[in-house]
PDB file of N, CA and C in Angstrom:
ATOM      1  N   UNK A   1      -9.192  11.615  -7.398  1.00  0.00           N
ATOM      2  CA  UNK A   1      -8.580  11.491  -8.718  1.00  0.00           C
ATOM      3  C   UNK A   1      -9.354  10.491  -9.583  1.00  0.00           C
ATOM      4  N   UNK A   2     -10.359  10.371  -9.256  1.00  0.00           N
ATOM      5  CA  UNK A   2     -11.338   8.812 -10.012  1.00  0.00           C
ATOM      6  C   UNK A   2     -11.027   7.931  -9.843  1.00  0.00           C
ATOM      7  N   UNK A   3     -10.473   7.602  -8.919  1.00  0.00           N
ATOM      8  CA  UNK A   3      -9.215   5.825  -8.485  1.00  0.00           C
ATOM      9  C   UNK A   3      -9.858   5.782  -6.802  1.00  0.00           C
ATOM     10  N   UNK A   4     -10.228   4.651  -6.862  1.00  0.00           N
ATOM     11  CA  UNK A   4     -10.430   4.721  -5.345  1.00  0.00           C
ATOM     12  C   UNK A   4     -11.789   3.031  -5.262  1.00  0.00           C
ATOM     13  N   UNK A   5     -11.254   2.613  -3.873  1.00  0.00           N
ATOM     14  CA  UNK A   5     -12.598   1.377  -3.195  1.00  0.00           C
ATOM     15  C   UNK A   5     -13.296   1.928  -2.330  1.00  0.00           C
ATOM     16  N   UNK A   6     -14.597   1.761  -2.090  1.00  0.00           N
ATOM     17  CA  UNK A   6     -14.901   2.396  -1.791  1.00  0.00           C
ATOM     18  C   UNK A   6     -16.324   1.425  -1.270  1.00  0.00           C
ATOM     19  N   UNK A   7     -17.303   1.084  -0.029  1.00  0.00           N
ATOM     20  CA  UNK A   7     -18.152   0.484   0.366  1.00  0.00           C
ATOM     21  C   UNK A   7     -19.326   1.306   0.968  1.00  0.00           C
ATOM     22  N   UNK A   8     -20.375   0.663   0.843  1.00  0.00           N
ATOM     23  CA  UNK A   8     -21.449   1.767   1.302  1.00  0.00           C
ATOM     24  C   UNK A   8     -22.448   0.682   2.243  1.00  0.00           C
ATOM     25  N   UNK A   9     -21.094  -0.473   2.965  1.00  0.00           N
ATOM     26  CA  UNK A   9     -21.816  -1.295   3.951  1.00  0.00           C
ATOM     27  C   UNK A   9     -21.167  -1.140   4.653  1.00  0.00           C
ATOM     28  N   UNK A  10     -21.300  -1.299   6.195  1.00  0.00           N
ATOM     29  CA  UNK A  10     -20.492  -1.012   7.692  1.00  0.00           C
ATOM     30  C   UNK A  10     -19.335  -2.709   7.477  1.00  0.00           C
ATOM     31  N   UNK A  11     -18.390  -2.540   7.795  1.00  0.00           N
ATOM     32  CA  UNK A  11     -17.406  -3.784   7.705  1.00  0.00           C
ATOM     33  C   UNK A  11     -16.977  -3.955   8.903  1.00  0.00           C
ATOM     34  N   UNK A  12     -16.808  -4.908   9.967  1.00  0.00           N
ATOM     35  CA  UNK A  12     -17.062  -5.109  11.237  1.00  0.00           C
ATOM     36  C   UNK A  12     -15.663  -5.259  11.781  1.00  0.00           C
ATOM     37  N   UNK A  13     -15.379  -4.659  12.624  1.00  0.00           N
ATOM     38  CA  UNK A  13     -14.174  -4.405  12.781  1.00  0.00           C
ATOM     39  C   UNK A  13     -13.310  -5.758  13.048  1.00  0.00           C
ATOM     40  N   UNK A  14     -11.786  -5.919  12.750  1.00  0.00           N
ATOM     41  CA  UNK A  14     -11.105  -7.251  12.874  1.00  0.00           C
ATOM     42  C   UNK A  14     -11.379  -7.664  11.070  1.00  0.00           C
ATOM     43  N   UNK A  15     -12.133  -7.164  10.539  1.00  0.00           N
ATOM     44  CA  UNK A  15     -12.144  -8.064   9.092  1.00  0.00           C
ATOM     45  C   UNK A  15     -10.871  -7.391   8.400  1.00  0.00           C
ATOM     46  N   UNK A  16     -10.767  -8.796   8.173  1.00  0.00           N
ATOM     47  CA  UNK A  16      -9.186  -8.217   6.552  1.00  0.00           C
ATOM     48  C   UNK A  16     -10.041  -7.957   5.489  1.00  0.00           C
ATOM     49  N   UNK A  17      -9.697  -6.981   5.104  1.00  0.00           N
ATOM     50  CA  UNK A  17     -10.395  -6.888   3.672  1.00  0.00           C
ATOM     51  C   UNK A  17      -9.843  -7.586   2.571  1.00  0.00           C
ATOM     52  N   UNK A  18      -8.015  -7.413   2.923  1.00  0.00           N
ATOM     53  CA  UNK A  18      -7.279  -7.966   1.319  1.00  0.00           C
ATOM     54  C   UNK A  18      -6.050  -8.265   2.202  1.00  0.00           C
ATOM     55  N   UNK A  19      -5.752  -9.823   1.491  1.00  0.00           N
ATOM     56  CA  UNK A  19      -4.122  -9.258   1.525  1.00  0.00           C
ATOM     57  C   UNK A  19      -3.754  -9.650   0.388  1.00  0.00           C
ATOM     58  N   UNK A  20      -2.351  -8.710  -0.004  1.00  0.00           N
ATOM     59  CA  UNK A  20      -2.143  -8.549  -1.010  1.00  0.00           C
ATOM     60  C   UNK A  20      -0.590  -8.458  -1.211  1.00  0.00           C
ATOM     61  N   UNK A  21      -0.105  -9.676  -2.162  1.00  0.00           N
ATOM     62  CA  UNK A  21       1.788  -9.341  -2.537  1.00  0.00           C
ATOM     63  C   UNK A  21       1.901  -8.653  -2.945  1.00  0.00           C
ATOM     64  N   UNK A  22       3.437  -8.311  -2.597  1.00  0.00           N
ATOM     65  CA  UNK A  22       3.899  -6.805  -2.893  1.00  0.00           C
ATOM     66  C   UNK A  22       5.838  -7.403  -4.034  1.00  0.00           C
ATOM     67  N   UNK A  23       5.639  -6.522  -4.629  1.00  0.00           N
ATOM     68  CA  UNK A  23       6.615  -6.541  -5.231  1.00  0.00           C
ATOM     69  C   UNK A  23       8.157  -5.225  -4.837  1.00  0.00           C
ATOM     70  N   UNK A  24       8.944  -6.300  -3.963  1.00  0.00           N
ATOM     71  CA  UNK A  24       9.866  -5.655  -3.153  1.00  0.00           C
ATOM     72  C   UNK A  24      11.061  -4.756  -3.742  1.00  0.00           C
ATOM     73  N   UNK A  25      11.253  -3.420  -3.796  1.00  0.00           N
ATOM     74  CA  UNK A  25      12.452  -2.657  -4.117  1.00  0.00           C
ATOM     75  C   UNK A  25      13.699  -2.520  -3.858  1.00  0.00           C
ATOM     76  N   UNK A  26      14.759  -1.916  -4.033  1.00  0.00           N
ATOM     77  CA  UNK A  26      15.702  -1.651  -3.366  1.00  0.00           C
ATOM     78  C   UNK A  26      15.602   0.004  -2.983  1.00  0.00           C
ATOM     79  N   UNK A  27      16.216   0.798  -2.356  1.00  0.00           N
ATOM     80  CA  UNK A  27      16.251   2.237  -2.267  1.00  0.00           C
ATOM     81  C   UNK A  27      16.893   2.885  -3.685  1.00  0.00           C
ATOM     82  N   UNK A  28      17.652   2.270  -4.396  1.00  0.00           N
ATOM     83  CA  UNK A  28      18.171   2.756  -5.556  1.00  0.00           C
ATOM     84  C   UNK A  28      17.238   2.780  -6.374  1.00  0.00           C
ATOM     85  N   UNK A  29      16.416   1.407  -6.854  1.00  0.00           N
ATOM     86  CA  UNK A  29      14.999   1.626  -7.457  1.00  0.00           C
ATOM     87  C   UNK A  29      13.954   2.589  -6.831  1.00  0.00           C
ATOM     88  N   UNK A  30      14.020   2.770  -5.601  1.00  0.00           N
ATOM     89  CA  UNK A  30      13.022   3.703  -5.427  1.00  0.00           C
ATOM     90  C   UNK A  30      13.209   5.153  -5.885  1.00  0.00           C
ATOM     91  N   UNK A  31      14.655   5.319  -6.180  1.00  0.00           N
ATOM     92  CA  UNK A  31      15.050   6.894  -6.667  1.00  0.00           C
ATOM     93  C   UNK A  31      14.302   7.098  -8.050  1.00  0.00           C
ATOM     94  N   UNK A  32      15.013   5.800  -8.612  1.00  0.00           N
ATOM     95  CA  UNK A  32      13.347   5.651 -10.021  1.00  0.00           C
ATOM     96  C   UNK A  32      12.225   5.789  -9.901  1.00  0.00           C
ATOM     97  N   UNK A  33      11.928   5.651  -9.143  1.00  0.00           N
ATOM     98  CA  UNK A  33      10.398   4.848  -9.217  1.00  0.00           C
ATOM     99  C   UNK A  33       9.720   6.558  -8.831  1.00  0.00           C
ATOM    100  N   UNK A  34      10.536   7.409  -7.883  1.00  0.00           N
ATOM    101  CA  UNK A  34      10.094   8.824  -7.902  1.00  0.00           C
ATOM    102  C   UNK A  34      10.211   9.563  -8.677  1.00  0.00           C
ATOM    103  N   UNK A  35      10.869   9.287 -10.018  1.00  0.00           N
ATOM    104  CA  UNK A  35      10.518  10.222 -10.986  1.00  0.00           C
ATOM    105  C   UNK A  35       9.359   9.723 -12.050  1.00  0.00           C
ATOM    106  N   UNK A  36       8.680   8.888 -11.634  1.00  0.00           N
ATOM    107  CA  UNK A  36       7.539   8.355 -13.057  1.00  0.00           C
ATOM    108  C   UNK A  36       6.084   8.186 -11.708  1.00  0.00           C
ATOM    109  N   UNK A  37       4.865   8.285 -12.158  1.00  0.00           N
ATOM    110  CA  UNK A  37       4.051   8.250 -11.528  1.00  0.00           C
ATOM    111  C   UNK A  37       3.920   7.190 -10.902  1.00  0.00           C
ATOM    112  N   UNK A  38       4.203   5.756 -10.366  1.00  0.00           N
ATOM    113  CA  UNK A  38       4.505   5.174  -9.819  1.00  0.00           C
ATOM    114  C   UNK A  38       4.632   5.166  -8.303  1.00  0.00           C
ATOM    115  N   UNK A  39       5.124   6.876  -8.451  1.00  0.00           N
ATOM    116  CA  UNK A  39       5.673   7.442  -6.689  1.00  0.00           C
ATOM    117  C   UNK A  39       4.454   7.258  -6.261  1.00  0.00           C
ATOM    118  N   UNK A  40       2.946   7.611  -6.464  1.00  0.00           N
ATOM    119  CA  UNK A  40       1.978   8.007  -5.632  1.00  0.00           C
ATOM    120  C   UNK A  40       1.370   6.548  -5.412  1.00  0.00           C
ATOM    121  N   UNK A  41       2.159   5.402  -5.809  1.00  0.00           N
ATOM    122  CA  UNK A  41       1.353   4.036  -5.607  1.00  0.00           C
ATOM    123  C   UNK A  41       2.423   3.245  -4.996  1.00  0.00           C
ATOM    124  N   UNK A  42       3.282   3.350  -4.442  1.00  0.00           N
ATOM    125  CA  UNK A  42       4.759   2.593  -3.800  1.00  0.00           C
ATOM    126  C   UNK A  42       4.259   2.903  -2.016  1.00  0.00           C
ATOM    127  N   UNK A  43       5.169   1.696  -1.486  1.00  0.00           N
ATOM    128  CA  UNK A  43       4.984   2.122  -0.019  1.00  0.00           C
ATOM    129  C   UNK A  43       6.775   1.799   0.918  1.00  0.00           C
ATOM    130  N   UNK A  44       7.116   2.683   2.167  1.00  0.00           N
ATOM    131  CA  UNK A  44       8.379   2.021   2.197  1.00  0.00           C
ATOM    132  C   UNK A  44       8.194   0.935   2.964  1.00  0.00           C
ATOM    133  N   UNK A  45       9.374   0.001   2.726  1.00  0.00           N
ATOM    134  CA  UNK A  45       9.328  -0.910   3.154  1.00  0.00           C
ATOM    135  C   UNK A  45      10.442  -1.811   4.240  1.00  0.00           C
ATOM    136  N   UNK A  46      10.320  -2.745   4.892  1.00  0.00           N
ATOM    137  CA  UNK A  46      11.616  -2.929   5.750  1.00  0.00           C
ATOM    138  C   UNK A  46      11.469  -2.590   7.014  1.00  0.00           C
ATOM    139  N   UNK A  47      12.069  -3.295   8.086  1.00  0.00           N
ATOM    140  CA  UNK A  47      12.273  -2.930   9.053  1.00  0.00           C
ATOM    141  C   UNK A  47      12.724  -1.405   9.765  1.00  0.00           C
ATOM    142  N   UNK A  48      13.544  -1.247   8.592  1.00  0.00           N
ATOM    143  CA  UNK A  48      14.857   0.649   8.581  1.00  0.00           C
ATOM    144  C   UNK A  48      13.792   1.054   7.726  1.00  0.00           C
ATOM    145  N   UNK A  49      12.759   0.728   6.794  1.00  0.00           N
ATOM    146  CA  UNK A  49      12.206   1.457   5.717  1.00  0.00           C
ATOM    147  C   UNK A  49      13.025   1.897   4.966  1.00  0.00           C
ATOM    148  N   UNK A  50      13.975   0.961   4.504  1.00  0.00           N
ATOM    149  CA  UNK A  50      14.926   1.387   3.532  1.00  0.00           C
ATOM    150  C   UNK A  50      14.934   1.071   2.115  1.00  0.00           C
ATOM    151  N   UNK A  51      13.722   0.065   2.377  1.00  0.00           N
ATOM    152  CA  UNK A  51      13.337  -0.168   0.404  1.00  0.00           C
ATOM    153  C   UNK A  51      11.890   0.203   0.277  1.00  0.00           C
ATOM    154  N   UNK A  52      11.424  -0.439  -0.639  1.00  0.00           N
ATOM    155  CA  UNK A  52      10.205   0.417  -1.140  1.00  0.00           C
ATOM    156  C   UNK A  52       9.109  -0.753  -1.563  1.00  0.00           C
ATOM    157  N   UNK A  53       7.782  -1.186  -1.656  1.00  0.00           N
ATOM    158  CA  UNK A  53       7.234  -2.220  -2.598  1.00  0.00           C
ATOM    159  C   UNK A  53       6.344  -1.104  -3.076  1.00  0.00           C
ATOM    160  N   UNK A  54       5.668  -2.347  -3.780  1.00  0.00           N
ATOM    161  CA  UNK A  54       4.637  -2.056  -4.639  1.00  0.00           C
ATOM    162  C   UNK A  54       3.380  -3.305  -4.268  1.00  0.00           C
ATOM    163  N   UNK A  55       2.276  -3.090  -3.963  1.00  0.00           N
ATOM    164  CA  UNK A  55       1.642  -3.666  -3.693  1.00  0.00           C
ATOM    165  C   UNK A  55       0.539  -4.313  -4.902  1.00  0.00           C
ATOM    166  N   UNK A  56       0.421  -5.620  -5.052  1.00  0.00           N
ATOM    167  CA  UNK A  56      -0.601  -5.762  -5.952  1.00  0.00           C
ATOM    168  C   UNK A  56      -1.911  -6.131  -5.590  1.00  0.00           C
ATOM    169  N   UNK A  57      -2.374  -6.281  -6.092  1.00  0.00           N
ATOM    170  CA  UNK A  57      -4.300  -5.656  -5.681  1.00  0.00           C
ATOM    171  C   UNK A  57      -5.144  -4.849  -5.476  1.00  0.00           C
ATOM    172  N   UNK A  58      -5.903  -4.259  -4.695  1.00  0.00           N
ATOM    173  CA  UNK A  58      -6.549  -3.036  -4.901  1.00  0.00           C
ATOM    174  C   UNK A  58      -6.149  -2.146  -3.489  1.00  0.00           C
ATOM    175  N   UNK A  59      -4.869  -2.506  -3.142  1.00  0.00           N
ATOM    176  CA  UNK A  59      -4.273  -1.632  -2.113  1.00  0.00           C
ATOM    177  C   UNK A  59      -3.867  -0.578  -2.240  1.00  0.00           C
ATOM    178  N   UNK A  60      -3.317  -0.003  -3.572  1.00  0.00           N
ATOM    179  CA  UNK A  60      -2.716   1.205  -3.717  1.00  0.00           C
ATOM    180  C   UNK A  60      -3.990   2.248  -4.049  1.00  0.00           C
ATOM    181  N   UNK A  61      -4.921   1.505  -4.344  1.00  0.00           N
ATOM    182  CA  UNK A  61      -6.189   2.700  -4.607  1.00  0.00           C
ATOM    183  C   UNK A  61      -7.402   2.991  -3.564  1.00  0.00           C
ATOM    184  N   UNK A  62      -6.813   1.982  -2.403  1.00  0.00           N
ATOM    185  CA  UNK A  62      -7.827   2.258  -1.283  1.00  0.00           C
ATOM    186  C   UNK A  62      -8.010   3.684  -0.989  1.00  0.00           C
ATOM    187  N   UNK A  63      -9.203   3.988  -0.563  1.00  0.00           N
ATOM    188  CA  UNK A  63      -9.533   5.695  -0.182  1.00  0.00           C
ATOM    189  C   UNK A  63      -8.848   5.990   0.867  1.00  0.00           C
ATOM    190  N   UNK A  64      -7.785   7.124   0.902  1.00  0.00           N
ATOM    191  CA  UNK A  64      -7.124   7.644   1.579  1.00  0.00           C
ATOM    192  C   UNK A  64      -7.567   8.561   2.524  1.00  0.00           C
ATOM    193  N   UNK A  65      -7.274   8.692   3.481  1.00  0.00           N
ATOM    194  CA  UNK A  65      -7.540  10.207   4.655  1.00  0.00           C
ATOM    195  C   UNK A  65      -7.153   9.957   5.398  1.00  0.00           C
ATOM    196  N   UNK A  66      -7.014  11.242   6.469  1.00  0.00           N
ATOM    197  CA  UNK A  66      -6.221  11.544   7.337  1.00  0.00           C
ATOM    198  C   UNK A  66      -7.213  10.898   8.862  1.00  0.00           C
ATOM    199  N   UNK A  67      -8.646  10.758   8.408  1.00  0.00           N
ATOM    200  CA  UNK A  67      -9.171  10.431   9.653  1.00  0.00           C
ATOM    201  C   UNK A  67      -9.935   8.564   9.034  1.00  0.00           C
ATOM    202  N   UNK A  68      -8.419   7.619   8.497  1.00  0.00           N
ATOM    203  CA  UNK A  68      -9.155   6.587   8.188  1.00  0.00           C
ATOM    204  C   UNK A  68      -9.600   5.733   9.279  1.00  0.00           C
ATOM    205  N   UNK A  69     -10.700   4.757   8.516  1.00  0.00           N
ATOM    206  CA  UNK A  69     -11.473   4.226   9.506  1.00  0.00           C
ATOM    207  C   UNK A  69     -10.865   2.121   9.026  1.00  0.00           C
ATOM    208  N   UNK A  70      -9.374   2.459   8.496  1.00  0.00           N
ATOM    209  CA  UNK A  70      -8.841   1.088   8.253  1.00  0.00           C
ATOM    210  C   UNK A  70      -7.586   1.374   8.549  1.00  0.00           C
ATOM    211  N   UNK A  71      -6.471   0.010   8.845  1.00  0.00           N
ATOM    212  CA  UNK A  71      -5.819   0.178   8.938  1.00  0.00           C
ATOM    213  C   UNK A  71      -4.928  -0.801   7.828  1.00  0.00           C
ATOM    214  N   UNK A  72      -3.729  -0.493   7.562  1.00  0.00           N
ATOM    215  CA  UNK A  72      -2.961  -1.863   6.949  1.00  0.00           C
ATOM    216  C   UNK A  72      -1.824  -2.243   7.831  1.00  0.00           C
ATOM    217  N   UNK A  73      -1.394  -3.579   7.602  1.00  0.00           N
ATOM    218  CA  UNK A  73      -0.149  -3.811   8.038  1.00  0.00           C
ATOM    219  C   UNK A  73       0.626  -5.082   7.220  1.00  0.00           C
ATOM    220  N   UNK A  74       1.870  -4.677   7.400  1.00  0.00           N
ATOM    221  CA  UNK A  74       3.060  -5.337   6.323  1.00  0.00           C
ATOM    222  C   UNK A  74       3.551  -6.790   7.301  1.00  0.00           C
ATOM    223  N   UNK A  75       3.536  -7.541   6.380  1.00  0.00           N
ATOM    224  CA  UNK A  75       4.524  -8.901   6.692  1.00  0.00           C
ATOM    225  C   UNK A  75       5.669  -8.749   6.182  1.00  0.00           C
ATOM    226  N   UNK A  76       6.405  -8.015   6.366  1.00  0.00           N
ATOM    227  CA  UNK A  76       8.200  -8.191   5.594  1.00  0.00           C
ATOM    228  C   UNK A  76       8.716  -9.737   5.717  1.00  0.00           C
ATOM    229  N   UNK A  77       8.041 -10.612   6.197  1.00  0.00           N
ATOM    230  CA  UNK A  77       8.674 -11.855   6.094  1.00  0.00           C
ATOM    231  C   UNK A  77       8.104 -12.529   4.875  1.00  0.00           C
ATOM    232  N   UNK A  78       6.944 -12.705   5.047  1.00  0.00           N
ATOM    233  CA  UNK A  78       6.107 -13.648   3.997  1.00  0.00           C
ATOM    234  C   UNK A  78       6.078 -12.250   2.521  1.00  0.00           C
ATOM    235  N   UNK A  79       6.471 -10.734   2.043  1.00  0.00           N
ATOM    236  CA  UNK A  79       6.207 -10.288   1.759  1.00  0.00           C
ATOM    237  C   UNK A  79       4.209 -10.362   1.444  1.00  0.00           C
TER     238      UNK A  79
END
């Protein structure tokens, strides 16, 4: 879609690339948040995955696929 990070150096495995705050939802906001384009940049969130954030930094535009070669992971404590 023209949105995307993207490196053309090998990154050694164990490196963080980003971390990045997230701005935390409720599930009622997330019913919003799926009708405006927004939906394709939200992640769920929570232990139950019962709310939703929004991440700030260049997390929501990282290159996506099904065979990625990164992983992320959430602090629900420290958001």
């Amino acid at each position: 879609m023209g949105r995307g990070v993207f490196t053309s150096a090998n990154i050694d495995e164990g490196t963080v690339i980003e971390e990045s705050p997230v701005i935390v939802m409720s599930k009622e906001e997330r019913k919003l948040l799926d009708q405006t384009l927004l939906h394709d940049y939200i992640f769920e969130w929570g232990e139950k995955k019962d709310q939703c954030c929004m991440a700030l930094g260049y997390v929501a535009v990282y290159n996506h696929s099904y065979r990625s070669n990164c992983e992320y992971e959430m602090d629900f404590k420290r958001e």
